[in-house]
Protein backbone atom coordinates (compact mmCIF):
# COMPACT_ATOMS: atom_id res chain seq x y z
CA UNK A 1 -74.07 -89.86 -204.19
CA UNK A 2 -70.87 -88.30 -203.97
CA UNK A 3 -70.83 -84.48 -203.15
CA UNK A 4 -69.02 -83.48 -206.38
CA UNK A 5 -71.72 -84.64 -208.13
CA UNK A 6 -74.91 -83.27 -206.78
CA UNK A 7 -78.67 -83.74 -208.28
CA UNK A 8 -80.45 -80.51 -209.47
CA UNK A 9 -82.32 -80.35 -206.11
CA UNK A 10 -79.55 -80.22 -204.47
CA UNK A 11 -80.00 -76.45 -203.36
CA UNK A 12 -77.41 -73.58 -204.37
CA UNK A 13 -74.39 -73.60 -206.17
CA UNK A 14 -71.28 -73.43 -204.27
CA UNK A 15 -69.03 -70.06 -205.69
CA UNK A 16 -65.81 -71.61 -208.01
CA UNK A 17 -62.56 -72.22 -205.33
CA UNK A 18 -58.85 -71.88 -206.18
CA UNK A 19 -58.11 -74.88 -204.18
CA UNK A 20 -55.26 -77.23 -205.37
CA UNK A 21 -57.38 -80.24 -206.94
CA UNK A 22 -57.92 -83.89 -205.83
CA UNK A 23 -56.11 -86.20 -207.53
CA UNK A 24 -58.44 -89.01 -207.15
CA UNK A 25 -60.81 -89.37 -209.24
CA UNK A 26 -64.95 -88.90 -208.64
CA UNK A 27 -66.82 -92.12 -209.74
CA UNK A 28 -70.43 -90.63 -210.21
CA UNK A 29 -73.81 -92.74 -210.04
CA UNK A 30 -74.04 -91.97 -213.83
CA UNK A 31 -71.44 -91.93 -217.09
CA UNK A 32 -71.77 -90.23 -220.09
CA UNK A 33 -72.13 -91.67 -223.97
CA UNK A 34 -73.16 -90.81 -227.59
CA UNK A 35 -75.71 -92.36 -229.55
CA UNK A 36 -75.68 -93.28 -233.18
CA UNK A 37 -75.91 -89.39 -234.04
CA UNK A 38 -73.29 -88.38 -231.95
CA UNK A 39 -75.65 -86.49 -229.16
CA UNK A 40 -74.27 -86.50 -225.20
CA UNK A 41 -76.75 -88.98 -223.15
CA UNK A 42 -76.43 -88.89 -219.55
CA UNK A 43 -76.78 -92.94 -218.98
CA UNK A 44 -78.16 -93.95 -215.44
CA UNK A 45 -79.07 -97.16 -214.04
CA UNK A 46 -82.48 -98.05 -214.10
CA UNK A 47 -83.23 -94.89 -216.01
CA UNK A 48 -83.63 -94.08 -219.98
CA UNK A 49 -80.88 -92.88 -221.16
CA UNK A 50 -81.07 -89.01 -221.72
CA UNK A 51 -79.74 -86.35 -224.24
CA UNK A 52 -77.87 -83.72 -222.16
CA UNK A 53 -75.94 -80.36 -223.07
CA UNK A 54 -73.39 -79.48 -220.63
CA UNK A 55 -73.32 -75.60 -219.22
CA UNK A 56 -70.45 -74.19 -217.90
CA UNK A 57 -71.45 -72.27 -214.30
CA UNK A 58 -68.44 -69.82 -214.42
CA UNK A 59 -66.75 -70.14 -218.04
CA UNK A 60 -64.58 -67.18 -217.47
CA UNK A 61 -63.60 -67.02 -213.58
CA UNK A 62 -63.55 -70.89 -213.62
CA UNK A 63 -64.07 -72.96 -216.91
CA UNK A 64 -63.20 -76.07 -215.31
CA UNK A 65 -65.43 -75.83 -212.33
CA UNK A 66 -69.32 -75.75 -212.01
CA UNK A 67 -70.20 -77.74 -215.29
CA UNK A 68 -74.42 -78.46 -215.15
CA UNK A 69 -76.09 -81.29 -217.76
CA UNK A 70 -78.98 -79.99 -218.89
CA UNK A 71 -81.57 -81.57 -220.32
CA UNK A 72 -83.58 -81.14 -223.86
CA UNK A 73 -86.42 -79.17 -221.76
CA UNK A 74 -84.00 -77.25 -219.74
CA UNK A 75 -83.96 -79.01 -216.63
CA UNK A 76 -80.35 -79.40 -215.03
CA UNK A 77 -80.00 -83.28 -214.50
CA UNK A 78 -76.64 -83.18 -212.78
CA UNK A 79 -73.85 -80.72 -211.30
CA UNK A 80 -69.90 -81.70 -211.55
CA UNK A 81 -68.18 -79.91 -209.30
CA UNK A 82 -64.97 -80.30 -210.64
CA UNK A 83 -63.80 -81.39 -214.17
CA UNK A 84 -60.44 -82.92 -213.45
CA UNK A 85 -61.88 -85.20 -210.62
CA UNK A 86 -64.16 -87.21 -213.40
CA UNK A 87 -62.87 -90.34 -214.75
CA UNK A 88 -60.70 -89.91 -218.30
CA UNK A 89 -63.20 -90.84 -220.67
CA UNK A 90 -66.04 -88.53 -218.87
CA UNK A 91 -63.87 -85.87 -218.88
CA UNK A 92 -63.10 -86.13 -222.65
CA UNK A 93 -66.41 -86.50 -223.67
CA UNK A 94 -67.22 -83.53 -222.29
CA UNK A 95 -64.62 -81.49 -223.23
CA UNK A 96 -65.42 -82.57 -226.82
CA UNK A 97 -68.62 -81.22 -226.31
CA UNK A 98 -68.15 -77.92 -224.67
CA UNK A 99 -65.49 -77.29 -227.40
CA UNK A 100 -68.30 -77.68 -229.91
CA UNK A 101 -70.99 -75.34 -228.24
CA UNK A 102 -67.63 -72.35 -227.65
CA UNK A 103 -66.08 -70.61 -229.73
CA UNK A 104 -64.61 -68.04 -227.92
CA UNK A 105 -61.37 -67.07 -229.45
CA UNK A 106 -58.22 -65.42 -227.15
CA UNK A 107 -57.54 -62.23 -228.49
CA UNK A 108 -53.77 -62.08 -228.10
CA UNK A 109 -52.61 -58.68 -230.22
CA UNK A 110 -54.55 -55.35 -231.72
CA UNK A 111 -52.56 -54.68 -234.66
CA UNK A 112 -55.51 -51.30 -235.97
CA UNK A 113 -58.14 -50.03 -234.68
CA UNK A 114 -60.19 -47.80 -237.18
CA UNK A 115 -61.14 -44.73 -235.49
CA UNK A 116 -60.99 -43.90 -231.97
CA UNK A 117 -64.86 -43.50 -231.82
CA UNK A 118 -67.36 -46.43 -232.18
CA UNK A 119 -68.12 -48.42 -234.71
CA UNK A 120 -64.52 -49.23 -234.90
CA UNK A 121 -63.25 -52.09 -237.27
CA UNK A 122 -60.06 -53.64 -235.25
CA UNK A 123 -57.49 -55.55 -236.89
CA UNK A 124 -56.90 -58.20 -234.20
CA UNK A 125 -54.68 -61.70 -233.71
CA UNK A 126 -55.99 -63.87 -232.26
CA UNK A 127 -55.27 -67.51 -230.73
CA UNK A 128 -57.41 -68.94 -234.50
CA UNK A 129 -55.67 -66.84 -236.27
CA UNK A 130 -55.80 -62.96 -237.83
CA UNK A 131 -59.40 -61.59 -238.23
CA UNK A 132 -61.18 -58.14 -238.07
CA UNK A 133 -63.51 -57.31 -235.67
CA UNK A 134 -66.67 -54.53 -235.66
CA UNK A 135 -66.90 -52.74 -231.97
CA UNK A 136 -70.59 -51.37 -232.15
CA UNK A 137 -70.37 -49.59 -228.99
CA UNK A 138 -68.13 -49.36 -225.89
CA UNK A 139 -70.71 -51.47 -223.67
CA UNK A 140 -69.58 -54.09 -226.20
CA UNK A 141 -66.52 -54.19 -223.49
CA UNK A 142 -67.06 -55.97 -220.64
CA UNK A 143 -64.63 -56.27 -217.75
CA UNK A 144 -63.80 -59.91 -216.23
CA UNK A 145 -62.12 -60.08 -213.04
CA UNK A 146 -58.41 -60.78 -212.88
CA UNK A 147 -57.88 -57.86 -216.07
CA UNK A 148 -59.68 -60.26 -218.14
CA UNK A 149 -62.15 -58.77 -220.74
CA UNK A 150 -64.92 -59.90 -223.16
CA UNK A 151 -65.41 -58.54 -226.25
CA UNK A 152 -68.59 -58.71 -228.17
CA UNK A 153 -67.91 -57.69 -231.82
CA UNK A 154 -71.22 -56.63 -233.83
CA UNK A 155 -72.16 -60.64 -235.10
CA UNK A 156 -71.83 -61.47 -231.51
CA UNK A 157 -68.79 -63.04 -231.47
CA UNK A 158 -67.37 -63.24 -227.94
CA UNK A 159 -63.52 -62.34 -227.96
CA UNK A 160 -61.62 -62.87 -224.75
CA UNK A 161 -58.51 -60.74 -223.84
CA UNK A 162 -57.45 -62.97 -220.66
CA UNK A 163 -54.79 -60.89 -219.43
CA UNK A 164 -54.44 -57.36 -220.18
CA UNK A 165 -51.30 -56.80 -218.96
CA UNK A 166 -49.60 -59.56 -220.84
CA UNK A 167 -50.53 -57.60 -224.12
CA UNK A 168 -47.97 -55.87 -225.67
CA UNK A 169 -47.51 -51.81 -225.26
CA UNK A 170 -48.95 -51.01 -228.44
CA UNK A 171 -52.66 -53.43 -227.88
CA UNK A 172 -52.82 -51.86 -224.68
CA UNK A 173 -52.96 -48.09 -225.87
CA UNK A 174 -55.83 -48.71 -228.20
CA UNK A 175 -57.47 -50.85 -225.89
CA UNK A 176 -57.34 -47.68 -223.39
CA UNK A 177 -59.60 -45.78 -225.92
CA UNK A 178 -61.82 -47.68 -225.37
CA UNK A 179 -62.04 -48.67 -221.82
């Protein structure tokens, strides 16, 4: 088995690295397909073939790193280290999947913000489109590293501002109201 691709009982998780990547390709001991209803199977020899939900480890600090299949029960059947090492077809099958199970839209202007105090409706843009969001409550704002924040809105919606500092003056002074 290749070490990018280790077994659940493989031990700990390694932390995500920044490391330029490996152009060449991983060629696991498995492959990924759909079946007629268009569920994920993780597809071994001399195994059944298995419905699997991929996890992201670190979806905000490293999306593309860490990725576990998990099994219907829970169990984690395999670990990809790295995304862009899998073969082309791997890869897009499960980046077809993990865009299903996310929805996580970029929050990329605050146009309004209600009141200063929470619950605060927020007139946002976002990478989707224009929406309004609820704040409940300032906890609702969680810092990311790198300036990055997550924003829960009150139907749970996670909103992701990835940068801070690349908002514009205006997003940034009712963001500090908050923060």
């Amino acid at each position: 088995m290749h070490p990018d691709t280790l077994p659940a009982a493989a031990g700990a998780r390694p932390s995500p690295s920044r490391q330029a990547a490996d152009p060449a390709p991983v060629r696991p001991d498995w492959s990924l397909a759909r079946d007629a209803f268009g569920r994920l199977l993780l597809v071994r020899p001399g195994q059944p073939d298995t419905p699997v939900t991929p996890v992201r480890g670190f979806p905000f600090t490293a999306p593309d790193e860490g990725i576990a299949l998990v099994g219907a029960q829970g169990p984690e059947l395999a670990w990809i280290e790295r995304l862009d090492r899998l073969p082309a077809e791997t890869r897009r099958l499960l980046d077809e999947e993990l865009a299903q199970r996310e929805f996580r839209p970029e929050i990329l202007r605050i146009r309004h913000a209600s009141t200063w105090a929470t619950p605060s409706h927020w007139d946002v843009d976002t990478d989707r489109g224009p929406t309004r969001l609820t704040l409940k409550a300032e906890e609702d704002i969680r810092r990311l590293p790198a300036s990055s924040l997550l924003i829960v809105d009150a139907h749970g919606v996670q909103f992701l501002v990835r940068d801070t500092a690349a908002l514009d003056k205006a997003s940034r002074r009712i963001l500090d109201h908050f923060l």
